[in-house]
Protein backbone atom coordinates (compact mmCIF):
# COMPACT_ATOMS: atom_id res chain seq x y z
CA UNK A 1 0.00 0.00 0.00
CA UNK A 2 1.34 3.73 -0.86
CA UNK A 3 0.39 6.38 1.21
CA UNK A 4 1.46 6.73 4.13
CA UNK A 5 5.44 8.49 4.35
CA UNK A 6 8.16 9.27 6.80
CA UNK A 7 6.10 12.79 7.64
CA UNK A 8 3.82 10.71 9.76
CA UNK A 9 6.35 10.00 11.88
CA UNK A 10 6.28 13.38 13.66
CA UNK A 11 7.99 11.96 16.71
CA UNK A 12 10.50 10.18 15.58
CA UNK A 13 10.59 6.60 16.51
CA UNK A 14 13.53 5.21 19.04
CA UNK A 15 13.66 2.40 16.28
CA UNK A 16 14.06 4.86 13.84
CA UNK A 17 17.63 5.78 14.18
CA UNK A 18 18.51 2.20 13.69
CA UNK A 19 16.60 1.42 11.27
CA UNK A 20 18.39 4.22 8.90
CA UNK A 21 21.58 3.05 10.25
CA UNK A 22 20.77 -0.41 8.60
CA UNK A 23 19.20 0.83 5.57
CA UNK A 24 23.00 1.98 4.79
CA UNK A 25 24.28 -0.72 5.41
CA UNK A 26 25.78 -3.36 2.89
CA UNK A 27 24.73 -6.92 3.68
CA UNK A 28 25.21 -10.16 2.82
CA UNK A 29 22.77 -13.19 1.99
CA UNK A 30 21.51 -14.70 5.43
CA UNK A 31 21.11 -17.86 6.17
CA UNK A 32 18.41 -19.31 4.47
CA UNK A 33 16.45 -22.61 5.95
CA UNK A 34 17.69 -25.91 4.16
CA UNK A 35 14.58 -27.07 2.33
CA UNK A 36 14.61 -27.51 -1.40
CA UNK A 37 11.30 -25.71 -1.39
CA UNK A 38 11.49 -22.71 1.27
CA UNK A 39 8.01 -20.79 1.86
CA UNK A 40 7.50 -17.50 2.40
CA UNK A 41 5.24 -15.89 3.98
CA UNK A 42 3.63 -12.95 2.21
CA UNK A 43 1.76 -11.37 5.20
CA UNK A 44 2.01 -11.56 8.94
CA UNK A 45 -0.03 -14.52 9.39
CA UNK A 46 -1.60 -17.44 11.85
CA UNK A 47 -0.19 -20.29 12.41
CA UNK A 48 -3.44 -22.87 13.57
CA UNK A 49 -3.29 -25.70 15.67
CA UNK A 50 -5.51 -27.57 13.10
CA UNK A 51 -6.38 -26.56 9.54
CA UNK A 52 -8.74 -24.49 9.71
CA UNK A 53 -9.77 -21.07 11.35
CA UNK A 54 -12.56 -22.14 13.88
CA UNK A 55 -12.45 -25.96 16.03
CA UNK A 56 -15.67 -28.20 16.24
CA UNK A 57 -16.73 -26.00 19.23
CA UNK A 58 -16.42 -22.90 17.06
CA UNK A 59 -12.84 -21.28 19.26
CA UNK A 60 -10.56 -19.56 17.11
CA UNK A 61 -7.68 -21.99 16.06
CA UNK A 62 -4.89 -19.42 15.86
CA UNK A 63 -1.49 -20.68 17.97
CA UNK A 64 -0.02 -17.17 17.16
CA UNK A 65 1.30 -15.38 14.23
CA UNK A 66 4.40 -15.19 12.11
CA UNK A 67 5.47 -11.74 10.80
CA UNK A 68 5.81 -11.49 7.34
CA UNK A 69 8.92 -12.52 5.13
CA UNK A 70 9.56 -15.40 7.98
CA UNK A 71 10.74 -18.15 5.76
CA UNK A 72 9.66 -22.10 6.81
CA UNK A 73 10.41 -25.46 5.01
CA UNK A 74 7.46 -26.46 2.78
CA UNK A 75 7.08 -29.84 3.19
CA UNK A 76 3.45 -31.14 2.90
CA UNK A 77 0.24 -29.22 1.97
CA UNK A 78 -3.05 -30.90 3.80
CA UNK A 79 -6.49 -29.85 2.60
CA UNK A 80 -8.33 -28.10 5.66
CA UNK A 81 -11.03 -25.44 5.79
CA UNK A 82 -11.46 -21.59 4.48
CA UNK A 83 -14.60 -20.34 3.71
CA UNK A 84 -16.03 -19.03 0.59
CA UNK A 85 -12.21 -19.20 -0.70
CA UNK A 86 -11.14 -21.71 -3.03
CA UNK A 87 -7.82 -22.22 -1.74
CA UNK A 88 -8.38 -24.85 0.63
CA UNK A 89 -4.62 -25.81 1.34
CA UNK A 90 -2.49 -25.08 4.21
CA UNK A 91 1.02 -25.95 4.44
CA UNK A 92 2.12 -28.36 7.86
CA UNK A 93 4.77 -27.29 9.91
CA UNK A 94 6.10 -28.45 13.26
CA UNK A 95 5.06 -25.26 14.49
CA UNK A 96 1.50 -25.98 13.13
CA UNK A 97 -1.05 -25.28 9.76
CA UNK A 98 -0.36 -22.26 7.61
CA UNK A 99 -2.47 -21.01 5.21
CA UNK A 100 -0.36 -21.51 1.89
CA UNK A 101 -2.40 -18.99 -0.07
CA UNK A 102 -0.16 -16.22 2.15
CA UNK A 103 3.12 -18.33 1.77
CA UNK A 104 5.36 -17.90 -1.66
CA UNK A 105 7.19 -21.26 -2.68
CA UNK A 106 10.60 -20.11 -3.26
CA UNK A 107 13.97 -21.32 -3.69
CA UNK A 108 17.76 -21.32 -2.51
CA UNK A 109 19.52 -20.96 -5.83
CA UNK A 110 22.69 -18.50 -5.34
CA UNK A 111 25.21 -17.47 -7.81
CA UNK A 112 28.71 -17.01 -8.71
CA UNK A 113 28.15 -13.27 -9.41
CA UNK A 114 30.25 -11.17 -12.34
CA UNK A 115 32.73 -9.16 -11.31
CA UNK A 116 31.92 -6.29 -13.73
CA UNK A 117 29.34 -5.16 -16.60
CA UNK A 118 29.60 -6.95 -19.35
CA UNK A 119 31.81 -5.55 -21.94
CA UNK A 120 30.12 -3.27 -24.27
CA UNK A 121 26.92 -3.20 -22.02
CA UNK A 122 24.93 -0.03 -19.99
CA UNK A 123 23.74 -2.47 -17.88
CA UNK A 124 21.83 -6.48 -17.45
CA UNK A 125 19.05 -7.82 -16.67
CA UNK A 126 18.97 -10.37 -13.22
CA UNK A 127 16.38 -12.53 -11.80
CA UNK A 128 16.13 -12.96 -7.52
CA UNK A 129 16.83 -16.93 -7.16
CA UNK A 130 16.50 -16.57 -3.42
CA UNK A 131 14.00 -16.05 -1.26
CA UNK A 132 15.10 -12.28 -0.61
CA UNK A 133 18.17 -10.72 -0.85
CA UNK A 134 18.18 -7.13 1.35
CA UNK A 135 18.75 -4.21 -0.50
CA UNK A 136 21.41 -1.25 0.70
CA UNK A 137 20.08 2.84 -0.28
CA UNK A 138 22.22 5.48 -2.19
CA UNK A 139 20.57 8.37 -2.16
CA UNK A 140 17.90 10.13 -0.29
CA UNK A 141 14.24 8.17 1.09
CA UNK A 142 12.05 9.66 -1.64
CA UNK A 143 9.64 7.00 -3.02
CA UNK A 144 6.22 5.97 -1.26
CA UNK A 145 6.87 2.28 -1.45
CA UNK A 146 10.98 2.99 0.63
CA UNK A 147 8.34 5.72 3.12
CA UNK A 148 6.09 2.82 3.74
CA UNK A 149 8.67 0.28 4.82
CA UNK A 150 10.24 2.44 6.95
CA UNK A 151 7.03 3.26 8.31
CA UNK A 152 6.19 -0.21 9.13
CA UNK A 153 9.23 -0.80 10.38
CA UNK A 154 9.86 -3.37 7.66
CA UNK A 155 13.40 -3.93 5.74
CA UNK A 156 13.36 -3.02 2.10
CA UNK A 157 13.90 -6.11 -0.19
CA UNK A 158 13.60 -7.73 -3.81
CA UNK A 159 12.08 -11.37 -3.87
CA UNK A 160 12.21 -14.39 -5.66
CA UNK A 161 11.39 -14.25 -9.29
CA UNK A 162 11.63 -10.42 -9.55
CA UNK A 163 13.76 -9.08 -12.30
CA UNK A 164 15.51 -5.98 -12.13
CA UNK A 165 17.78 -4.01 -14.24
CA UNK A 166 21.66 -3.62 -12.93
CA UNK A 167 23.76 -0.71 -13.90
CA UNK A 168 27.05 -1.15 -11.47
CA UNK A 169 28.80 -3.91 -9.91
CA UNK A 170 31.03 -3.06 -6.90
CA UNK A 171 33.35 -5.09 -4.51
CA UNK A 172 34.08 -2.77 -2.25
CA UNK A 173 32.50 -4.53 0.98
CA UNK A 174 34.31 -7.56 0.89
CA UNK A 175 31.94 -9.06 -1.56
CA UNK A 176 29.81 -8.19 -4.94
CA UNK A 177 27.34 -6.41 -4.81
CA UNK A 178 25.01 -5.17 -7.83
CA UNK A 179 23.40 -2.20 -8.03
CA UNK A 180 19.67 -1.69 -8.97
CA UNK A 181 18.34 0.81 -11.37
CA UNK A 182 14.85 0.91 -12.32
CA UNK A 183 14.92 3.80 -14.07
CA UNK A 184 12.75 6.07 -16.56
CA UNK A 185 14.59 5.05 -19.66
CA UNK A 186 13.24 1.61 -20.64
CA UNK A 187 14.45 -0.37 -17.62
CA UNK A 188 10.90 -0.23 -15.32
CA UNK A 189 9.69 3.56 -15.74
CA UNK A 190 10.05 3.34 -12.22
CA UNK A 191 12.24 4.40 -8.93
CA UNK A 192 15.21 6.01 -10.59
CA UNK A 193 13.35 9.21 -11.46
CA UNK A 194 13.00 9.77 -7.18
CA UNK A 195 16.96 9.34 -7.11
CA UNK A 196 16.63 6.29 -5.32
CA UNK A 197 18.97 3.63 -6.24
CA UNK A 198 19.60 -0.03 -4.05
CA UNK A 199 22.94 -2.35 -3.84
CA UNK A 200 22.32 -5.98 -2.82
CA UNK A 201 24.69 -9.32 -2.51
CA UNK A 202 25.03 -10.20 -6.30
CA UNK A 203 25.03 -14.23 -5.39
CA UNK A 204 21.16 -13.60 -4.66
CA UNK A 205 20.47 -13.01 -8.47
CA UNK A 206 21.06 -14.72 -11.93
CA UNK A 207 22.41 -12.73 -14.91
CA UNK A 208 19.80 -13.28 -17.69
CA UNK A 209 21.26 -14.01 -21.07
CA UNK A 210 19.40 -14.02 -24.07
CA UNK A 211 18.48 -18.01 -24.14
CA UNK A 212 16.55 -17.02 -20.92
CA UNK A 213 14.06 -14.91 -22.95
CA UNK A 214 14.70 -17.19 -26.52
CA UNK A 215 11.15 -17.22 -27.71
CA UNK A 216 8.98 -20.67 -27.29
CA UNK A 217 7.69 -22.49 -30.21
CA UNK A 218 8.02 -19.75 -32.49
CA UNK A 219 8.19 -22.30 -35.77
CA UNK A 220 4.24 -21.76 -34.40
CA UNK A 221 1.83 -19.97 -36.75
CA UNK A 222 1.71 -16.81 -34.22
CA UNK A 223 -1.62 -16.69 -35.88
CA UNK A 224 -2.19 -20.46 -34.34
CA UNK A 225 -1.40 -18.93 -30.64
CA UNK A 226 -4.01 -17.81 -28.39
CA UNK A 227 -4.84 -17.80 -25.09
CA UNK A 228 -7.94 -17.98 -22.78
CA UNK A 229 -8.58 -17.10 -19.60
CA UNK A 230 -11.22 -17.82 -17.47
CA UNK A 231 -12.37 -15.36 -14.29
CA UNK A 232 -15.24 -18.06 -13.21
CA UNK A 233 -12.46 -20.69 -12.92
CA UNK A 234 -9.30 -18.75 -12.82
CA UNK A 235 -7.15 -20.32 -14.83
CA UNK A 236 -5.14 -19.64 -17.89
CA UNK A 237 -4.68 -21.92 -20.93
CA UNK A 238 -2.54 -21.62 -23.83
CA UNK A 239 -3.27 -23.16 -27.24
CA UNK A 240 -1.60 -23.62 -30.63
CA UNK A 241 -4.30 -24.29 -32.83
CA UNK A 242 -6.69 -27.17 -30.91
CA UNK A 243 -4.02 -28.30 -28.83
CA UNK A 244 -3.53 -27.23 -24.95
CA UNK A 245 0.07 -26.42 -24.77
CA UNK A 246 0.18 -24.56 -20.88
CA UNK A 247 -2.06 -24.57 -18.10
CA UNK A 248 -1.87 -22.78 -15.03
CA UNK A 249 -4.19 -20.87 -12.48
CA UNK A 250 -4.21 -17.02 -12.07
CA UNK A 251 -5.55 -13.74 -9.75
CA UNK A 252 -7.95 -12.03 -11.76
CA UNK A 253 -9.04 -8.19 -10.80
CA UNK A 254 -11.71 -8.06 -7.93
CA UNK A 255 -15.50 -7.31 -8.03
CA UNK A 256 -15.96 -5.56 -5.19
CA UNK A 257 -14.37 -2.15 -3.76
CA UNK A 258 -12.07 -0.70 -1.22
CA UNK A 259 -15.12 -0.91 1.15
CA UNK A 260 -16.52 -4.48 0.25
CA UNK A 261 -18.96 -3.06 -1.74
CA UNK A 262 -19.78 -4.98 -5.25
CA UNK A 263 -18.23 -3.27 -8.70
CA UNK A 264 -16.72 -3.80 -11.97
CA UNK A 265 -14.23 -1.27 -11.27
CA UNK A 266 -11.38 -3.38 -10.65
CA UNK A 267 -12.21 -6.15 -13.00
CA UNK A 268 -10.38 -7.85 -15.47
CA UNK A 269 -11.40 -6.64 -18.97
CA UNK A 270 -13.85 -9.39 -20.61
CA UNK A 271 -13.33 -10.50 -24.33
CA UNK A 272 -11.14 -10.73 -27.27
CA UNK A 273 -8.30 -8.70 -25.87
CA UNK A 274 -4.76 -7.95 -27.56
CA UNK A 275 -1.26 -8.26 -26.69
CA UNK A 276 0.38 -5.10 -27.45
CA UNK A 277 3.31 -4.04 -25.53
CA UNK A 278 5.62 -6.36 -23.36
CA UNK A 279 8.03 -5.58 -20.82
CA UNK A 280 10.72 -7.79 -18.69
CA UNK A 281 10.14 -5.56 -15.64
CA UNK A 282 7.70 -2.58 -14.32
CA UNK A 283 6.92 -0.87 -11.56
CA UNK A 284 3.49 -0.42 -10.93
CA UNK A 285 2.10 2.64 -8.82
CA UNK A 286 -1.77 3.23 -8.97
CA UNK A 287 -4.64 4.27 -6.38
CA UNK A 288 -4.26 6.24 -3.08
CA UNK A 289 -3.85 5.03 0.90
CA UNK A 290 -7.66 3.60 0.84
CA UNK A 291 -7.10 1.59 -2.48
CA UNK A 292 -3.74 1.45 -3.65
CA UNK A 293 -0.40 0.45 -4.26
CA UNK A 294 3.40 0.90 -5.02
CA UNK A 295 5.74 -2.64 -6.29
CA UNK A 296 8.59 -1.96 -8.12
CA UNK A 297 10.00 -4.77 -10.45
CA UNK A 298 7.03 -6.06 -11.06
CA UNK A 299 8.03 -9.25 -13.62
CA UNK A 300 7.37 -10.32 -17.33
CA UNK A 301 4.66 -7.97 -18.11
CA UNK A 302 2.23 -8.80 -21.16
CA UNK A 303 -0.06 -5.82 -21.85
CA UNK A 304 -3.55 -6.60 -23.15
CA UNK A 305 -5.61 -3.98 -22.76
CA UNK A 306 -4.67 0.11 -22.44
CA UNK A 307 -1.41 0.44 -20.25
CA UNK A 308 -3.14 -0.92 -17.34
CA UNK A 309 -3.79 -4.96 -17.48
CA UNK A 310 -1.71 -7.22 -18.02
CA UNK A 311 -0.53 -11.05 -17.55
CA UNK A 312 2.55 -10.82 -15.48
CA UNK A 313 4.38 -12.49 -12.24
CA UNK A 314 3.51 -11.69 -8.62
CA UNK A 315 5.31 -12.59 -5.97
CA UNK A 316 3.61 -10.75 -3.18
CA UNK A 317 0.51 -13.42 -2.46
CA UNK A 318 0.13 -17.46 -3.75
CA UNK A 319 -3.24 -16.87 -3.54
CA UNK A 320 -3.94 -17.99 -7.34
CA UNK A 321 -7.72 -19.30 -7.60
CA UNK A 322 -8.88 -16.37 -6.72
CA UNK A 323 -9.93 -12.59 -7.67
CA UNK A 324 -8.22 -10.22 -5.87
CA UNK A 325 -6.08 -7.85 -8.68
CA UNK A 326 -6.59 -4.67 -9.72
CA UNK A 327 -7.76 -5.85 -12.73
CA UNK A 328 -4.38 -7.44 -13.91
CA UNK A 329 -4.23 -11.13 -14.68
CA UNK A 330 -1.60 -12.93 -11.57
CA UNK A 331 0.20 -15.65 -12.39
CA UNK A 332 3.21 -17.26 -10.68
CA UNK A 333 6.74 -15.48 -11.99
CA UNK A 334 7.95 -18.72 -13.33
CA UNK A 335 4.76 -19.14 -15.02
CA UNK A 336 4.76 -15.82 -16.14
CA UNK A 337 7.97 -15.81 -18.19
CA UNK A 338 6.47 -18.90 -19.71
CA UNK A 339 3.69 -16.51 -21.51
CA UNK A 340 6.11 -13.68 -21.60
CA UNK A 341 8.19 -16.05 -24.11
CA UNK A 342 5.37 -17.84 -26.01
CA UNK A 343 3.39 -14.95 -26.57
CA UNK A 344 4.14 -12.35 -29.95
CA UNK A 345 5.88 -10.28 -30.18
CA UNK A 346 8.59 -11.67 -29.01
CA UNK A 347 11.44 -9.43 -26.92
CA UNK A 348 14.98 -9.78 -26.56
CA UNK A 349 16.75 -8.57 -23.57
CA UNK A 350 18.59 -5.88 -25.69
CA UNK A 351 15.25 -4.84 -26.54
CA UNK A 352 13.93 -4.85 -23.22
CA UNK A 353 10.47 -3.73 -24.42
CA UNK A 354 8.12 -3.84 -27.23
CA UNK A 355 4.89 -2.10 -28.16
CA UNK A 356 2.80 -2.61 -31.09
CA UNK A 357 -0.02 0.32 -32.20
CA UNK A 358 -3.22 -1.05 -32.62
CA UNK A 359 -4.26 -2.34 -35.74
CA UNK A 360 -0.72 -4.22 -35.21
CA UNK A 361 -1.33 -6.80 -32.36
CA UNK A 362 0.46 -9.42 -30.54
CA UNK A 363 -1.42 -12.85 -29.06
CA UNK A 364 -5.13 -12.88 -28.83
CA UNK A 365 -6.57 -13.33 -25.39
CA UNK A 366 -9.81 -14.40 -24.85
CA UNK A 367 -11.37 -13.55 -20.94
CA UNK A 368 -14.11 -15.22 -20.49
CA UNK A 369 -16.93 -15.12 -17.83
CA UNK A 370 -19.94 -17.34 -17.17
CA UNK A 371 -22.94 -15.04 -15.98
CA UNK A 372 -25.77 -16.49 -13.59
């Protein structure tokens, strides 16, 4: 949520002083738990002493709850009880049952990071392949999504699956560190226009190359390629021709308001929409304190209708099944480079971006809804 800044803190916090001191600090990876799939959660959240909120006598269930970003070893999901949500899973723990619509699977994948830019290059592209890696500030606190953290209290970080643009490497902590840049020249329209710019431990993120983003099945009619989408079911299938070739579900945009009350406004878009501009990595700003929101590097962005909904990755819920965007189609990172790659037109990571002016279009997707 944007909104609320550093000039609500009139009184200055006692944590406050430390938590600036920190946010200048350069820091390594931590320790992260050894699981090959580590969860995280998305949202401070209850941990239940069965799998479900309420017992057979009706008594709340909760054992506590686990601030957000605490990471846990996903090891078996159990179908329990939420109701009216489709997401019936929760993950078990020794601790107890966690709803795994607020925990992100992730993964402990570090790097051997570069020691430099690549020859010849302004900067490269890099995917997190960690569960977080902390970030470090140059410059002054100027955006609404660095006021809210320090707001809350709550480090700044990039998470797995988001891709962000590096412009500088650096070695002058004892290890490499990579600077991020998402700036307003092609590279996420995003934070570098507030001066902000973050260093983090380079061995938390993978240096794309251009067989990451090599397009899928283009020998494919693009003509042949379409998708669908479904908001009754949630899910997402892609065809060439008759033949299913992807399958996964999504977050479609909500029906009802700030204030629970029932509207279209948020909705995804229903029809025949068109792919027209694609982009590795976005930030995306929209809304006010009541209804809205700041997330840089937002990843593998297919536009299909105006400049406001597209497919792309989202790291900040697993709650996929259900409607709850702002009108965007979610879909797992991994799941969104998938599209990214299948769909037309395809992009390179030297291009970064491509847009296409309508009647020019990219990959038909069909939205559909049943109506009652």
């Amino acid at each position: 949520m944007a909104g609320l800044g550093v000039g609500a803190l009139a009184f200055r916090p006692f944590w406050l002083d430390a938590f600036y001191e920190r946010l200048y600090t350069p820091k390594r990876l931590p320790q992260f738990p050894a699981s090959e799939i580590i969860g995280r959660l998305t949202d401070d959240t209850d941990v239940r002493k069965i799998p479900s909120p309420l017992d057979a006598s009706g008594l709340d269930t909760s054992l506590g709850v686990l601030r957000a970003d605490t990471l846990i070893p996903w090891e078996k999901e159990v179908i329990g009880y939420v109701p009216a949500l489709t997401n019936q899973k929760y993950l078990e723990t020794p601790q107890g049952y966690i709803w795994s619509s607020r925990v992100q699977p992730t993964r402990n994948l570090p790097n051997a990071p570069l020691g430099q830019i690549p020859p010849g290059q302004s900067g490269m592209w890099v995917e997190i392949t960690v569960p977080y890696v902390d970030l470090t500030l140059e410059g002054a606190v100027a955006s609404p999504w660095l006021q809210d953290h320090i707001a809350y209290n709550f480090p700044p970080r990039l998470y797995y699956g988001q891709v962000v643009w590096v412009d500088q490497v650096r070695q002058n902590n004892g290890f490499t560190e990579y600077r991020w840049n998402e700036d307003a020249n092609g590279h996420g329209y995003g934070y570098g226009a507030y001066g902000e710019f973050f260093w983090f431990d380079g061995a938390g993120a993978k240096v794309l190359t251009e067989e990451d983003v090599a397009p899928i099945n283009p020998h494919v009619d693009p003509n042949e390629k379409k998708i669908v989408a479904s908001v009754t079911y949630q899910t997402l299938s892609c065809f060439e021709g008759n033949n299913e070739v992807f399958f996964c579900r999504i977050a479609s945009g909500q029906t009802y308001d700030a204030f629970g009350v029932k509207s279209d406004k948020l909705a995804t878009p229903v029809g025949d929409l068109h792919t027209h501009w694609k982009i590795i990595s976005k930030n995306m700003t929209a809304g006010d304190s009541l209804a809205g929101y700041s997330t840089p590097a937002v990843p593998w962005n297919t536009f299909i209708h105006g400049d406001g909904v597209a497919i792309h990755g989202a790291f900040w819920h697993n709650d996929f099944g259900e409607r709850r965007s702002h009108g965007c189609i979610n879909v797992r990172p991994d799941e969104a480079k998938w599209i990214f790659r299948w769909t037309t037109p395809y992009v390179s990571l030297a291009q970064s971006e491509a847009r296409m002016t309508w009647p020019d279009h990219g990959t038909v997707v069909s939205v559909t809804e049943l109506k009652a």
